[in-house]
PDB file of N, CA and C in Angstrom:
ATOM      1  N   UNK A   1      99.538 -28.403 160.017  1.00  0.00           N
ATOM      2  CA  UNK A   1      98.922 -28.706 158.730  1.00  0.00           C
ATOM      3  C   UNK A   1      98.769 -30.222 158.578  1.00  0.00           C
ATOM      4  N   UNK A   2      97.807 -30.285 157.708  1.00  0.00           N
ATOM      5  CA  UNK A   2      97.215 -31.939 158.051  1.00  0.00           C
ATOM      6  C   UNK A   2      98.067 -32.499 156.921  1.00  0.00           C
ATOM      7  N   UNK A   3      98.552 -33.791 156.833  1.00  0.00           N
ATOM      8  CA  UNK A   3      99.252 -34.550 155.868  1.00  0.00           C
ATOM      9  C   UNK A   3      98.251 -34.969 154.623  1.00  0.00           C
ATOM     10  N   UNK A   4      98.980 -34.659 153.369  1.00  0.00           N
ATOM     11  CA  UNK A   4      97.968 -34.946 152.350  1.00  0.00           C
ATOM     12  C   UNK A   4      98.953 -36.302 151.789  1.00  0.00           C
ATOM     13  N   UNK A   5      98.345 -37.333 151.565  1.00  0.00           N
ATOM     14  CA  UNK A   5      99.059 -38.402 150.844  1.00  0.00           C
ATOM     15  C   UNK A   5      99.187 -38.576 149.496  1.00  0.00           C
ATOM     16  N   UNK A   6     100.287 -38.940 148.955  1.00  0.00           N
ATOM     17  CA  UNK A   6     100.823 -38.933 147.542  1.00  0.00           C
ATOM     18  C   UNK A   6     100.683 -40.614 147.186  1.00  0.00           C
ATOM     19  N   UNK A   7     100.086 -41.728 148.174  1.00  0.00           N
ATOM     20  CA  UNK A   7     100.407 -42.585 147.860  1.00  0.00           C
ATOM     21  C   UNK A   7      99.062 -43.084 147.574  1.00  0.00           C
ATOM     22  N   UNK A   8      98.229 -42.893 145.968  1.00  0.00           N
ATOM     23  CA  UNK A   8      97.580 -42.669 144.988  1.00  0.00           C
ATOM     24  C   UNK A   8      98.028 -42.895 143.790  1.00  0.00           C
ATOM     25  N   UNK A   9      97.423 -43.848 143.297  1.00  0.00           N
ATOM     26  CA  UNK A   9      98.008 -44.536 141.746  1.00  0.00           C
ATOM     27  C   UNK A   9      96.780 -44.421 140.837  1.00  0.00           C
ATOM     28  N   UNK A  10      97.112 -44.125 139.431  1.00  0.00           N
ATOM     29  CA  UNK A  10      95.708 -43.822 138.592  1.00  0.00           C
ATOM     30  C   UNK A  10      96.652 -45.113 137.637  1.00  0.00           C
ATOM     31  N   UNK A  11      95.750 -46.009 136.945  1.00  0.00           N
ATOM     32  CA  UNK A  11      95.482 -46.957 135.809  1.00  0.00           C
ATOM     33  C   UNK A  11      94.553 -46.836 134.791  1.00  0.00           C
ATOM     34  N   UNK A  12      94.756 -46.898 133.692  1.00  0.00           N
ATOM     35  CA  UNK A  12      94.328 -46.935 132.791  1.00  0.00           C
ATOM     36  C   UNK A  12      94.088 -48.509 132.070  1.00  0.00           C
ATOM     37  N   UNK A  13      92.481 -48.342 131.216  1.00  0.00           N
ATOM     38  CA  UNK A  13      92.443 -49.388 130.592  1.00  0.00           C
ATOM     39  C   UNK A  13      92.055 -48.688 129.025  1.00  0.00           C
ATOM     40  N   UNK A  14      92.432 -49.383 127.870  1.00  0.00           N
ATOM     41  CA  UNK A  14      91.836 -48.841 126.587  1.00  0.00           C
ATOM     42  C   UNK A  14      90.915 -49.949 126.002  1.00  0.00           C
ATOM     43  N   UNK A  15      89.532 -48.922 125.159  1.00  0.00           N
ATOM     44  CA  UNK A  15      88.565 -49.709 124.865  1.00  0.00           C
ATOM     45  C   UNK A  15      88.536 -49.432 123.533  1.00  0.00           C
ATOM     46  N   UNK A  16      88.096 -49.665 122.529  1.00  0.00           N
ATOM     47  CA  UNK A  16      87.525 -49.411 121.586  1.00  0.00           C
ATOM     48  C   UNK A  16      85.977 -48.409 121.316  1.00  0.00           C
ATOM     49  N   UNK A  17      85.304 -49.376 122.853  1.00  0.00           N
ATOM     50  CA  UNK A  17      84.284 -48.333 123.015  1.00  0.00           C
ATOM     51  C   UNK A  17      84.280 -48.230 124.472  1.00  0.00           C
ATOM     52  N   UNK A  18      83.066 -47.290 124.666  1.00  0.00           N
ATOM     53  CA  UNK A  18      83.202 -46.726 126.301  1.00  0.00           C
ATOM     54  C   UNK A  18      82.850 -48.748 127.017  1.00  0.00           C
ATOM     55  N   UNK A  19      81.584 -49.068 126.609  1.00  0.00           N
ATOM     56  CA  UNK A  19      81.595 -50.657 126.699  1.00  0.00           C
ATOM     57  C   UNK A  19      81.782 -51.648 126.663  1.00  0.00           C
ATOM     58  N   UNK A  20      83.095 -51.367 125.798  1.00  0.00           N
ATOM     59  CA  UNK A  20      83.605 -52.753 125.235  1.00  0.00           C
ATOM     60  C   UNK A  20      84.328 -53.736 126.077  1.00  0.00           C
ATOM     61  N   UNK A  21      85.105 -54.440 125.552  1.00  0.00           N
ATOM     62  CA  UNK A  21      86.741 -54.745 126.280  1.00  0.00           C
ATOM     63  C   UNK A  21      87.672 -53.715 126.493  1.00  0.00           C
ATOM     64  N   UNK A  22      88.101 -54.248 127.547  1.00  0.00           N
ATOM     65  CA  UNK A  22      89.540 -53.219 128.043  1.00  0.00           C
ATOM     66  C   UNK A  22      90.337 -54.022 128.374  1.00  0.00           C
ATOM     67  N   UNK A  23      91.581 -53.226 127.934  1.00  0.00           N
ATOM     68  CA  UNK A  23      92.844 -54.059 128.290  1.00  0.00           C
ATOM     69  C   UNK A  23      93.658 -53.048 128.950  1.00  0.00           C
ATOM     70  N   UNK A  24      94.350 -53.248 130.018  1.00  0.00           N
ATOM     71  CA  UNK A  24      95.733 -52.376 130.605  1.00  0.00           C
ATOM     72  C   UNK A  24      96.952 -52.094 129.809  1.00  0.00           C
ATOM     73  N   UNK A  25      96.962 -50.691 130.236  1.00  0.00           N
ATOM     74  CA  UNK A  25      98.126 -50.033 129.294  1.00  0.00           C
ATOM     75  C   UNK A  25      98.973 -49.235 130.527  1.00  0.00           C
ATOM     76  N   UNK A  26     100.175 -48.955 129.700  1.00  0.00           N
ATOM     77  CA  UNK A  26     101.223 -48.322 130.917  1.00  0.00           C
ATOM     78  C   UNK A  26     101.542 -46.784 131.086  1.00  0.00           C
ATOM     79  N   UNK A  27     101.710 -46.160 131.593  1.00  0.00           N
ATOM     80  CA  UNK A  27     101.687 -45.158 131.747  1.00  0.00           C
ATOM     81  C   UNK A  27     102.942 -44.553 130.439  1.00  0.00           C
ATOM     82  N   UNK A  28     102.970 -43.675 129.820  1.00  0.00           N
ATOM     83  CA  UNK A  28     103.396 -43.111 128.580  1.00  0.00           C
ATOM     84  C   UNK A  28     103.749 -44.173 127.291  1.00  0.00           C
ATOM     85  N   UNK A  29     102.507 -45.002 127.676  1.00  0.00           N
ATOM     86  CA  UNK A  29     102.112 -45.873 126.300  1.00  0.00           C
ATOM     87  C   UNK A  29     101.336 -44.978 124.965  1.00  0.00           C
ATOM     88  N   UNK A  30     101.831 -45.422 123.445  1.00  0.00           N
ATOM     89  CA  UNK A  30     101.622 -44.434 122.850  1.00  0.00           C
ATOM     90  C   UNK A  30     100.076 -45.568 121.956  1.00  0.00           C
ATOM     91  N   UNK A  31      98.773 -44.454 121.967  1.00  0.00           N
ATOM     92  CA  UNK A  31      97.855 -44.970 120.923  1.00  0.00           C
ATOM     93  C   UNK A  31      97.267 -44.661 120.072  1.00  0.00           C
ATOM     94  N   UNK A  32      96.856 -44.949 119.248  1.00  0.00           N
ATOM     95  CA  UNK A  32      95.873 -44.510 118.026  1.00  0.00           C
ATOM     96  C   UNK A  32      94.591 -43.478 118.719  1.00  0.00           C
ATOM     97  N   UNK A  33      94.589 -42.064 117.765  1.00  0.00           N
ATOM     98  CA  UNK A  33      93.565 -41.287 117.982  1.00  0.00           C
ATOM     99  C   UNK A  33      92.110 -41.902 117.717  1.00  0.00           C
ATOM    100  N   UNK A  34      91.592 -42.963 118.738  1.00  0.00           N
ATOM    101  CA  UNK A  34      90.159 -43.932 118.644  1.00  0.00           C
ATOM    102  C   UNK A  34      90.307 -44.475 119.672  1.00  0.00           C
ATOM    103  N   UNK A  35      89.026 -44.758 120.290  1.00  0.00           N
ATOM    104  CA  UNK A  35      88.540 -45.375 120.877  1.00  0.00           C
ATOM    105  C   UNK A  35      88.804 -44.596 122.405  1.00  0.00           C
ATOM    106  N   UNK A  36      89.081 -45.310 123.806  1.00  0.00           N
ATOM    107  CA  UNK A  36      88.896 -43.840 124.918  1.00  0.00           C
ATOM    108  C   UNK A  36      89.942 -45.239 125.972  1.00  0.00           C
ATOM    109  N   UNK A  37      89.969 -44.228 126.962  1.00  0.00           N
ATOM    110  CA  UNK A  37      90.453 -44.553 128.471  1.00  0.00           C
ATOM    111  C   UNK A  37      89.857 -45.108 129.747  1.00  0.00           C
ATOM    112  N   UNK A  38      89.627 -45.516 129.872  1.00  0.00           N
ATOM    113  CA  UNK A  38      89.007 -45.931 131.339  1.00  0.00           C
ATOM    114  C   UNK A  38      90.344 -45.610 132.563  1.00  0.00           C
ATOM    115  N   UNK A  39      90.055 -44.264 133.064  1.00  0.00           N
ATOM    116  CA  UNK A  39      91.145 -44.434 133.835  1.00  0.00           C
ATOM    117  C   UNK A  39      90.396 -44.762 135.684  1.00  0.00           C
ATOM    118  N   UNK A  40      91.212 -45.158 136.139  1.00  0.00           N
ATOM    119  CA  UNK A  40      90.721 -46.027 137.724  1.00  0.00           C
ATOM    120  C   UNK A  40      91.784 -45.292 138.484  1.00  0.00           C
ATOM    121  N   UNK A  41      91.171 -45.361 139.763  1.00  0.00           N
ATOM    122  CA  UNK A  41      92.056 -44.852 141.275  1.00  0.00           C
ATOM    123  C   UNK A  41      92.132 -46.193 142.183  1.00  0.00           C
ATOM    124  N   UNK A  42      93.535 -45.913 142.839  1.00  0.00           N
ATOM    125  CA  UNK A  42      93.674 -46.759 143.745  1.00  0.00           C
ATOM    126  C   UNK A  42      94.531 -45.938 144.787  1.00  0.00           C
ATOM    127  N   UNK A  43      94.679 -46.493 146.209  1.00  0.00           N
ATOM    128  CA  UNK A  43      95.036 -46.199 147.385  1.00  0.00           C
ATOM    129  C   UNK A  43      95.852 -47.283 147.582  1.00  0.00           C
ATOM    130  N   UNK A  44      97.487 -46.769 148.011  1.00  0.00           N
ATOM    131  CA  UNK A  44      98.058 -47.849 148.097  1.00  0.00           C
ATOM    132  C   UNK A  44      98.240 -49.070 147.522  1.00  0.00           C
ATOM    133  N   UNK A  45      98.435 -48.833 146.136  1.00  0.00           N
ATOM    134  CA  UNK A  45      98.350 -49.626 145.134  1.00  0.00           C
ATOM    135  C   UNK A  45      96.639 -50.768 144.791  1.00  0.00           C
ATOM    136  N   UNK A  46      96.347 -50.752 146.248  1.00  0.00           N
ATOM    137  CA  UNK A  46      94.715 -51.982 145.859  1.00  0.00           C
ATOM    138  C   UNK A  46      93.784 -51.530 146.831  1.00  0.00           C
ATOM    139  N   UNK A  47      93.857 -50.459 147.497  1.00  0.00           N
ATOM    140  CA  UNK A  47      92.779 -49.825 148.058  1.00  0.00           C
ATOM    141  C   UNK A  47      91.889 -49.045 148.033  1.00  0.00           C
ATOM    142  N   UNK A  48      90.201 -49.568 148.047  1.00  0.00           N
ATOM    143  CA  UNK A  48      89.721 -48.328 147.058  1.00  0.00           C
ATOM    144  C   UNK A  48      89.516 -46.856 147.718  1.00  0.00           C
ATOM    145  N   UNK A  49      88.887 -46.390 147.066  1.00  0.00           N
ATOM    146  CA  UNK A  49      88.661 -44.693 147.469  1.00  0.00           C
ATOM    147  C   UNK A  49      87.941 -45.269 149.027  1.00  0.00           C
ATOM    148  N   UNK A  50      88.412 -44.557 150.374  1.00  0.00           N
ATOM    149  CA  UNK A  50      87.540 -44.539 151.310  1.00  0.00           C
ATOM    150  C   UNK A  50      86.253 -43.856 151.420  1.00  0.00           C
ATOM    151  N   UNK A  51      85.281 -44.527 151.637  1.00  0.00           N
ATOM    152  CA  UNK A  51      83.656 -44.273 151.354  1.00  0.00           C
ATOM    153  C   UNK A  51      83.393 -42.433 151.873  1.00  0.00           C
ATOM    154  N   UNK A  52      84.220 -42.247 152.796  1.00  0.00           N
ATOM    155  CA  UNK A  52      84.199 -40.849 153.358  1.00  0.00           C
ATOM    156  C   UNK A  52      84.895 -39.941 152.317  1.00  0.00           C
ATOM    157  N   UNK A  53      85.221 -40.321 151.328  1.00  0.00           N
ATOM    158  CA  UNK A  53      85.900 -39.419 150.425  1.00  0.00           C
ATOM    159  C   UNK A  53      85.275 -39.791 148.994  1.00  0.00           C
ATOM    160  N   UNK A  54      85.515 -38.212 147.985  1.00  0.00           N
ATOM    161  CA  UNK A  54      84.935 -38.204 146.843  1.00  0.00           C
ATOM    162  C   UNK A  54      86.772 -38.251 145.898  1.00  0.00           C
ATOM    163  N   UNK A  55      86.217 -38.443 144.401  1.00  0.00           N
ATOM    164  CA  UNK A  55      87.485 -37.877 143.710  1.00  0.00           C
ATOM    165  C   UNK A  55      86.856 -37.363 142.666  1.00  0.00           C
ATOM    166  N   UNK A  56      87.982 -36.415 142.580  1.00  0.00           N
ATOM    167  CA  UNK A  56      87.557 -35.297 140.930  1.00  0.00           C
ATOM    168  C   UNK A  56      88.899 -35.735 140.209  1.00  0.00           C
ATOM    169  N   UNK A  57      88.943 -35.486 138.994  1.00  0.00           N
ATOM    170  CA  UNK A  57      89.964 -35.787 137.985  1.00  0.00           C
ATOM    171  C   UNK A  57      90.630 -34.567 137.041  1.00  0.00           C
ATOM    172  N   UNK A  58      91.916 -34.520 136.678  1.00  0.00           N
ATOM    173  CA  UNK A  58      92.687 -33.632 136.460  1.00  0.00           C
ATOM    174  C   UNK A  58      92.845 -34.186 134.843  1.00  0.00           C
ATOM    175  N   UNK A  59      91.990 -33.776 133.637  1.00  0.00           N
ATOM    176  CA  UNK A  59      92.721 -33.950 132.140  1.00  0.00           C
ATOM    177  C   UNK A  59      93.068 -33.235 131.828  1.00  0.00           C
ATOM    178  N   UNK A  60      94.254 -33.200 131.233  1.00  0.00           N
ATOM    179  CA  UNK A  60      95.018 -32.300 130.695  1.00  0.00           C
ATOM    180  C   UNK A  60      95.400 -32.943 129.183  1.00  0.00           C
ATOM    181  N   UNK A  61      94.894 -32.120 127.912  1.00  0.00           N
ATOM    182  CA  UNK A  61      95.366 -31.991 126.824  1.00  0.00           C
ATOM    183  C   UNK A  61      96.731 -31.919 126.297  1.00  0.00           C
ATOM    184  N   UNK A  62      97.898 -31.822 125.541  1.00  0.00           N
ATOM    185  CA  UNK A  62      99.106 -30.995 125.748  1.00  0.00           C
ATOM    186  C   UNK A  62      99.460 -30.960 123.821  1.00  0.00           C
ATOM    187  N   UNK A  63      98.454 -31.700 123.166  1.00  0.00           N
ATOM    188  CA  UNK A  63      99.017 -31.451 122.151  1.00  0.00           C
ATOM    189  C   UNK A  63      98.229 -29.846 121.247  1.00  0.00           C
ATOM    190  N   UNK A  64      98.769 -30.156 120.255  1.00  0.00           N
ATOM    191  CA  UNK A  64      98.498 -28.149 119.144  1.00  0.00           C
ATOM    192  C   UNK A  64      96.982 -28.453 119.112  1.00  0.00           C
ATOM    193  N   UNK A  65      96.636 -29.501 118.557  1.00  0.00           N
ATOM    194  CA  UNK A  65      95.375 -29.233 118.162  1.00  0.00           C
ATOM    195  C   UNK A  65      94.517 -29.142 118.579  1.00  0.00           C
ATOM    196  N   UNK A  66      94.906 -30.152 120.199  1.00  0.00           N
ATOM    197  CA  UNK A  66      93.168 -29.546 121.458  1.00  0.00           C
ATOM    198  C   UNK A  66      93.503 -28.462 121.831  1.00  0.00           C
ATOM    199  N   UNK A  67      95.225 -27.857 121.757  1.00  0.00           N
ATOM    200  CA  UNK A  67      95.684 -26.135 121.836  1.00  0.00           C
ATOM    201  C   UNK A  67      94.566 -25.736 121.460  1.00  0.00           C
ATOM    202  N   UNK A  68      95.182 -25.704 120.213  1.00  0.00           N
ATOM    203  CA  UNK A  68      94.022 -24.767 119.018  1.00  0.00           C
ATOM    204  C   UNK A  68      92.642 -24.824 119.418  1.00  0.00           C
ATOM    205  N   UNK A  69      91.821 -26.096 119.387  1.00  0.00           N
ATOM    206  CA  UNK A  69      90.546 -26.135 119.702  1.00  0.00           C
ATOM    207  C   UNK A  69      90.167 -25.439 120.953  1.00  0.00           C
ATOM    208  N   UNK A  70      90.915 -25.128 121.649  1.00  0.00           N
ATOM    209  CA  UNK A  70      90.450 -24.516 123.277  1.00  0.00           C
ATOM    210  C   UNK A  70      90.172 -25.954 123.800  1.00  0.00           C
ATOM    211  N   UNK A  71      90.805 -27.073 123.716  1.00  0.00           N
ATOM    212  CA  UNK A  71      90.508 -28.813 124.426  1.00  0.00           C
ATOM    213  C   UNK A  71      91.241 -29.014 125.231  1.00  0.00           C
ATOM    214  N   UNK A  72      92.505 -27.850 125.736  1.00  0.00           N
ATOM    215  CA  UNK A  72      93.251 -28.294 126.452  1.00  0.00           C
ATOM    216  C   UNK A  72      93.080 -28.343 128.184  1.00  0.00           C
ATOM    217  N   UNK A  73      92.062 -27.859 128.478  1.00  0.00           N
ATOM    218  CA  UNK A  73      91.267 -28.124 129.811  1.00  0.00           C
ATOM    219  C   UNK A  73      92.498 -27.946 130.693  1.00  0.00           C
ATOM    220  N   UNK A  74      92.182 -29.265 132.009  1.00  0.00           N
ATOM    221  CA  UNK A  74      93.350 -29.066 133.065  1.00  0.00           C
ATOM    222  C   UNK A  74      92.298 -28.820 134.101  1.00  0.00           C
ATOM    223  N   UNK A  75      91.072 -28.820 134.245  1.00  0.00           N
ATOM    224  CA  UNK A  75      90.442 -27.993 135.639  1.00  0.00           C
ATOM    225  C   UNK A  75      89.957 -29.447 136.310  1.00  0.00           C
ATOM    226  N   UNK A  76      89.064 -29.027 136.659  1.00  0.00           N
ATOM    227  CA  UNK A  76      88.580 -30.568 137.617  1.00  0.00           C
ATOM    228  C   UNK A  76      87.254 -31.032 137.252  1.00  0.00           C
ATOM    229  N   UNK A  77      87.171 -32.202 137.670  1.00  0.00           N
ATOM    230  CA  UNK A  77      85.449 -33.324 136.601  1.00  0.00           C
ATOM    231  C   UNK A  77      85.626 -34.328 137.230  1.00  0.00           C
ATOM    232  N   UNK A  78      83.891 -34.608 137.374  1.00  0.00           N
ATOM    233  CA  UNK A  78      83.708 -35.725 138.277  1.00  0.00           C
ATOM    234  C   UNK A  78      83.717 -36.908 137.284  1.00  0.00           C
ATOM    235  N   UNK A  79      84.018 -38.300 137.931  1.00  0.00           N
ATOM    236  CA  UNK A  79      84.164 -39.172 137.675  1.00  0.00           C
ATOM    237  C   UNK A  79      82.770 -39.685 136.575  1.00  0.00           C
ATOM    238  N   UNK A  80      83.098 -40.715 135.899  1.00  0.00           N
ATOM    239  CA  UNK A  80      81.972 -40.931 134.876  1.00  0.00           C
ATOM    240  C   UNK A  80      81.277 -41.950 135.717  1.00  0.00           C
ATOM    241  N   UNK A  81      81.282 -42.980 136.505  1.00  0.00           N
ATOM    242  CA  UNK A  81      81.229 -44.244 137.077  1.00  0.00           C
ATOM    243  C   UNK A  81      81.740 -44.535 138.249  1.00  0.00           C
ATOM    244  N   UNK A  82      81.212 -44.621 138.733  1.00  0.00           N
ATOM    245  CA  UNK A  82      82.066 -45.070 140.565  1.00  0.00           C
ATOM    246  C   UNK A  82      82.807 -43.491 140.334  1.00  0.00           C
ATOM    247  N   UNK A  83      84.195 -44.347 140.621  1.00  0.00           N
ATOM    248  CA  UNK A  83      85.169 -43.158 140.947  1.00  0.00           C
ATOM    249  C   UNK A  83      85.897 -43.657 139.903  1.00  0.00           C
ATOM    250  N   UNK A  84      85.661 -43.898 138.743  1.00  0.00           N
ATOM    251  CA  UNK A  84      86.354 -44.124 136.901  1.00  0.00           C
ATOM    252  C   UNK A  84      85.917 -43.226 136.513  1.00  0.00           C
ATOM    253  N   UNK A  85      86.946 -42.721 135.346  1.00  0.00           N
ATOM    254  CA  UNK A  85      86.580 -41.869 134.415  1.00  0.00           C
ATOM    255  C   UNK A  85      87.029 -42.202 133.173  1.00  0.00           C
ATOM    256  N   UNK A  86      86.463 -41.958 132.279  1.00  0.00           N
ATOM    257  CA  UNK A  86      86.119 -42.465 130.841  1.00  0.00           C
ATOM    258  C   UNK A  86      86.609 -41.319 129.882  1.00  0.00           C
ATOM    259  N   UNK A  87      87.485 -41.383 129.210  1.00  0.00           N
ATOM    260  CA  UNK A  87      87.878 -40.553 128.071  1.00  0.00           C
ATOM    261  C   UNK A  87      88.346 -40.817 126.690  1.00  0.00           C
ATOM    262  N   UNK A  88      87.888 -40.094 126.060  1.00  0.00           N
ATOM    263  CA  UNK A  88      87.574 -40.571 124.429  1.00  0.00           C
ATOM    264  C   UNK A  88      88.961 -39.739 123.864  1.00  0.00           C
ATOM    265  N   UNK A  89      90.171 -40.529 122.936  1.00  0.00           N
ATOM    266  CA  UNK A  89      90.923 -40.595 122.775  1.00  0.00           C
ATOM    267  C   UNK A  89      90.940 -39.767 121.095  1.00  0.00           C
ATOM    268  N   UNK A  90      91.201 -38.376 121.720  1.00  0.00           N
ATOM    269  CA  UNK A  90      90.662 -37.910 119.757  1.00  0.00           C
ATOM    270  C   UNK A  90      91.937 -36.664 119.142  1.00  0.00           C
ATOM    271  N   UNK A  91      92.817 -36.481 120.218  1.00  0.00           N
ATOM    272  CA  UNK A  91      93.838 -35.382 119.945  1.00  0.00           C
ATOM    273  C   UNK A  91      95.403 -35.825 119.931  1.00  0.00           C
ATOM    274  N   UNK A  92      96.017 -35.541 118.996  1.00  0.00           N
ATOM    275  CA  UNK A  92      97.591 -36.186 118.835  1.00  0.00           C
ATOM    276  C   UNK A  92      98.354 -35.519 120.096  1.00  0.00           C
ATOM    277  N   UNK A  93      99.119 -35.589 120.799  1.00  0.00           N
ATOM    278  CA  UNK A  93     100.537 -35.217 121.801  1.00  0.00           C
ATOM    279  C   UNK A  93     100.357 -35.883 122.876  1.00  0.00           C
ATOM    280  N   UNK A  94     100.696 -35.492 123.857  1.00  0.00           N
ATOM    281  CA  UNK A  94     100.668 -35.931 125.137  1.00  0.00           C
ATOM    282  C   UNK A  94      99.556 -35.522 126.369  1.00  0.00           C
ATOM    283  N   UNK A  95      99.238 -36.355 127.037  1.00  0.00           N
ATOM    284  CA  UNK A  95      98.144 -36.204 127.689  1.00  0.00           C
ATOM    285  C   UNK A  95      97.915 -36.852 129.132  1.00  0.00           C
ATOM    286  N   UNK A  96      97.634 -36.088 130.076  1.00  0.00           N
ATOM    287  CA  UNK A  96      97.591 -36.574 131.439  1.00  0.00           C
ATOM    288  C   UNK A  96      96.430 -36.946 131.939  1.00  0.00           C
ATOM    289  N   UNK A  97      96.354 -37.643 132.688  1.00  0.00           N
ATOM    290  CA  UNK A  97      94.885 -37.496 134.237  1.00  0.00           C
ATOM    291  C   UNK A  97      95.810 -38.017 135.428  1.00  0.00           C
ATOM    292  N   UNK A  98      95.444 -36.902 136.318  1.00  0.00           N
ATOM    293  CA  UNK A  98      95.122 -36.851 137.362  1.00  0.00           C
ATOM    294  C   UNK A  98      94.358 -37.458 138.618  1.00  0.00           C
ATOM    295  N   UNK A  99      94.339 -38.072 140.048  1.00  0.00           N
ATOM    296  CA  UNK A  99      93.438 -38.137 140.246  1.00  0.00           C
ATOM    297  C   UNK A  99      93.454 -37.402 142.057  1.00  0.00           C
ATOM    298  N   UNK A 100      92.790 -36.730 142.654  1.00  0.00           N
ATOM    299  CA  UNK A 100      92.647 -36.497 143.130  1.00  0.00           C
ATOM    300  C   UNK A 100      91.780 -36.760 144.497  1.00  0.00           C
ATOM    301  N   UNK A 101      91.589 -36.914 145.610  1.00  0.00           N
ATOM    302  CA  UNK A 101      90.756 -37.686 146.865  1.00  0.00           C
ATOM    303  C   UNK A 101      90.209 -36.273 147.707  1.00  0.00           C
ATOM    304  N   UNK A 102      89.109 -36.131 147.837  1.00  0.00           N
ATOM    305  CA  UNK A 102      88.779 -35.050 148.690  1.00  0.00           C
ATOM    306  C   UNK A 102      87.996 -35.905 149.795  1.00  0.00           C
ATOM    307  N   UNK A 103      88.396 -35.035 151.138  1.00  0.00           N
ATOM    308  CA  UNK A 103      86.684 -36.062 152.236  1.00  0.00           C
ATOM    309  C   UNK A 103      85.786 -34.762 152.475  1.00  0.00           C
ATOM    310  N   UNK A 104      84.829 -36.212 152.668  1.00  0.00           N
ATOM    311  CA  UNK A 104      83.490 -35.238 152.161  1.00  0.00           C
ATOM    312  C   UNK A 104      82.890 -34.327 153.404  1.00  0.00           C
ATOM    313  N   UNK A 105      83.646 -34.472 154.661  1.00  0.00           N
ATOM    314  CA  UNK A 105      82.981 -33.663 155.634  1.00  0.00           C
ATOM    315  C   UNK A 105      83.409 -32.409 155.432  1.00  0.00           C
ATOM    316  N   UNK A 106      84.683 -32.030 154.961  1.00  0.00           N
ATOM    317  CA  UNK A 106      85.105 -30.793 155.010  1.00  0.00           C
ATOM    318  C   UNK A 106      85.867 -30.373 153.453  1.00  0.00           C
ATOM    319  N   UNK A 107      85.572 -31.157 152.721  1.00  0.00           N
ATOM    320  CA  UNK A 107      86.034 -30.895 151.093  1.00  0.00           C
ATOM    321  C   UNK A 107      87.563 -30.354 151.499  1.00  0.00           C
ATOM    322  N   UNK A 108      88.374 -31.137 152.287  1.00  0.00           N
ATOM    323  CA  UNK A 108      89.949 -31.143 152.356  1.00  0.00           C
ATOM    324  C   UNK A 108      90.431 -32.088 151.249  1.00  0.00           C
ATOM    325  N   UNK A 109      91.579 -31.899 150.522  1.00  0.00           N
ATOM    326  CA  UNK A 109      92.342 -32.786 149.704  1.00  0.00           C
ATOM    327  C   UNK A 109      93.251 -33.163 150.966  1.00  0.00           C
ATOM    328  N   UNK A 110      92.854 -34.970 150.524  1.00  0.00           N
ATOM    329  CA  UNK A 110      93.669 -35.908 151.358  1.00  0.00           C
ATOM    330  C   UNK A 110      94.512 -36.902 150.813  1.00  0.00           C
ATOM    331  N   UNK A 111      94.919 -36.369 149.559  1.00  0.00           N
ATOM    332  CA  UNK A 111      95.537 -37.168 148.385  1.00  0.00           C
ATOM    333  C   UNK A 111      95.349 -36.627 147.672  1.00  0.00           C
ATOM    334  N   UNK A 112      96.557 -37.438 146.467  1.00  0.00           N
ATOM    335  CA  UNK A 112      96.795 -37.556 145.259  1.00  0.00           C
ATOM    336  C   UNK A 112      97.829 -38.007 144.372  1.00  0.00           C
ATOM    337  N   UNK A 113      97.414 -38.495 143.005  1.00  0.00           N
ATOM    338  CA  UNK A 113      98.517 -39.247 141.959  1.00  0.00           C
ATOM    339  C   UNK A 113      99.398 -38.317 140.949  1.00  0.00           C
ATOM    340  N   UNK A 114     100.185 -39.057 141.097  1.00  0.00           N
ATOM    341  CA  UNK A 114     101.257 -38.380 140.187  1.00  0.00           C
ATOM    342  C   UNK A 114     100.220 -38.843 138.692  1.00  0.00           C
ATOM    343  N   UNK A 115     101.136 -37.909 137.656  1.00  0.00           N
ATOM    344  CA  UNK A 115     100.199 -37.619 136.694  1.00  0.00           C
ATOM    345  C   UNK A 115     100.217 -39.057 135.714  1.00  0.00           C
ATOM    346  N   UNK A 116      99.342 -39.894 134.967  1.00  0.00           N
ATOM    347  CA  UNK A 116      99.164 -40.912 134.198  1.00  0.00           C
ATOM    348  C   UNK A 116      99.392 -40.306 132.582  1.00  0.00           C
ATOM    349  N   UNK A 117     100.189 -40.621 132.379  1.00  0.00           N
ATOM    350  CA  UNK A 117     100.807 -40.152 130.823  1.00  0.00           C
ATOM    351  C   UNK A 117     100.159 -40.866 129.617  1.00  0.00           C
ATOM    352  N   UNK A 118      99.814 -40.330 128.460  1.00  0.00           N
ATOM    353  CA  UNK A 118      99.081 -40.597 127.402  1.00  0.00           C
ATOM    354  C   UNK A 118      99.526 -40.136 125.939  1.00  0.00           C
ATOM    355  N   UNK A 119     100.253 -41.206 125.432  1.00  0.00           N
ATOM    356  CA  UNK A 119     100.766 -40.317 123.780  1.00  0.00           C
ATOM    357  C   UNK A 119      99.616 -40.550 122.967  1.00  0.00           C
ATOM    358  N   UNK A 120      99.125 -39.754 121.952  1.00  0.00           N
ATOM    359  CA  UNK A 120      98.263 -40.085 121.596  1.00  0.00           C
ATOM    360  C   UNK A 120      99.365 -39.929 119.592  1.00  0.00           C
ATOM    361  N   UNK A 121      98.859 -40.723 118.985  1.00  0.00           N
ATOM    362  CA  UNK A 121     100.145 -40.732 117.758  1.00  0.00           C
ATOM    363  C   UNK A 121      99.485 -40.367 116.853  1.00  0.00           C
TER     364      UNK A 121
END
């Protein structure tokens, strides 16, 4: 069996808008229900995605009310930008992304990040 690597880091930046400024935040940093995420992949802390590989992204909801709404997702979505993904910050509890590395000759997972934590207050 082929080795899948764990050594995959997801970062986050918060904007006000999808365009705006961003600033870096830490992983189970808590924020105001506004404005969104810019979350980013890296390889080995500063390496980017290898050109032979795609990534899909893992959000996961966890609080009652994207419960309730049916918002609590969890499946897989392509990146908004490069290999960033952009998420709009609108449900109170806790909240993950994921990021995941597939290569593109044979759609094998050849990576992945432990989960990027999100309180939303």
């Amino acid at each position: 069996m082929e080795h899948v690597s764990r050594n995959v880091q997801v970062s986050a930046e918060y904007a006000r808008q999808r365009t705006g400024r961003a600033h870096p935040i830490n992983s189970g940093e808590a924020l105001p229900p506004r404005g969104g995420l810019w979350f980013n992949v890296r390889v080995n802390k500063f390496q980017m995605v290898p050109d032979d590989c795609y990534v899909r992204w893992r959000i996961t909801n966890t609080g009652a009310v994207a419960m309730a709404l049916k918002k609590g997702r969890g499946g897989f979505e392509c990146p908004t930008e490069g290999n960033r993904r952009w998420e709009e910050l609108e449900y109170r509890g806790v909240h993950m992304a994921e990021a995941f590395i597939i290569r593109r000759g044979d759609d094998r997972l050849v990576g992945f990040s432990e989960p990027f934590y999100v309180v939303i207050r």
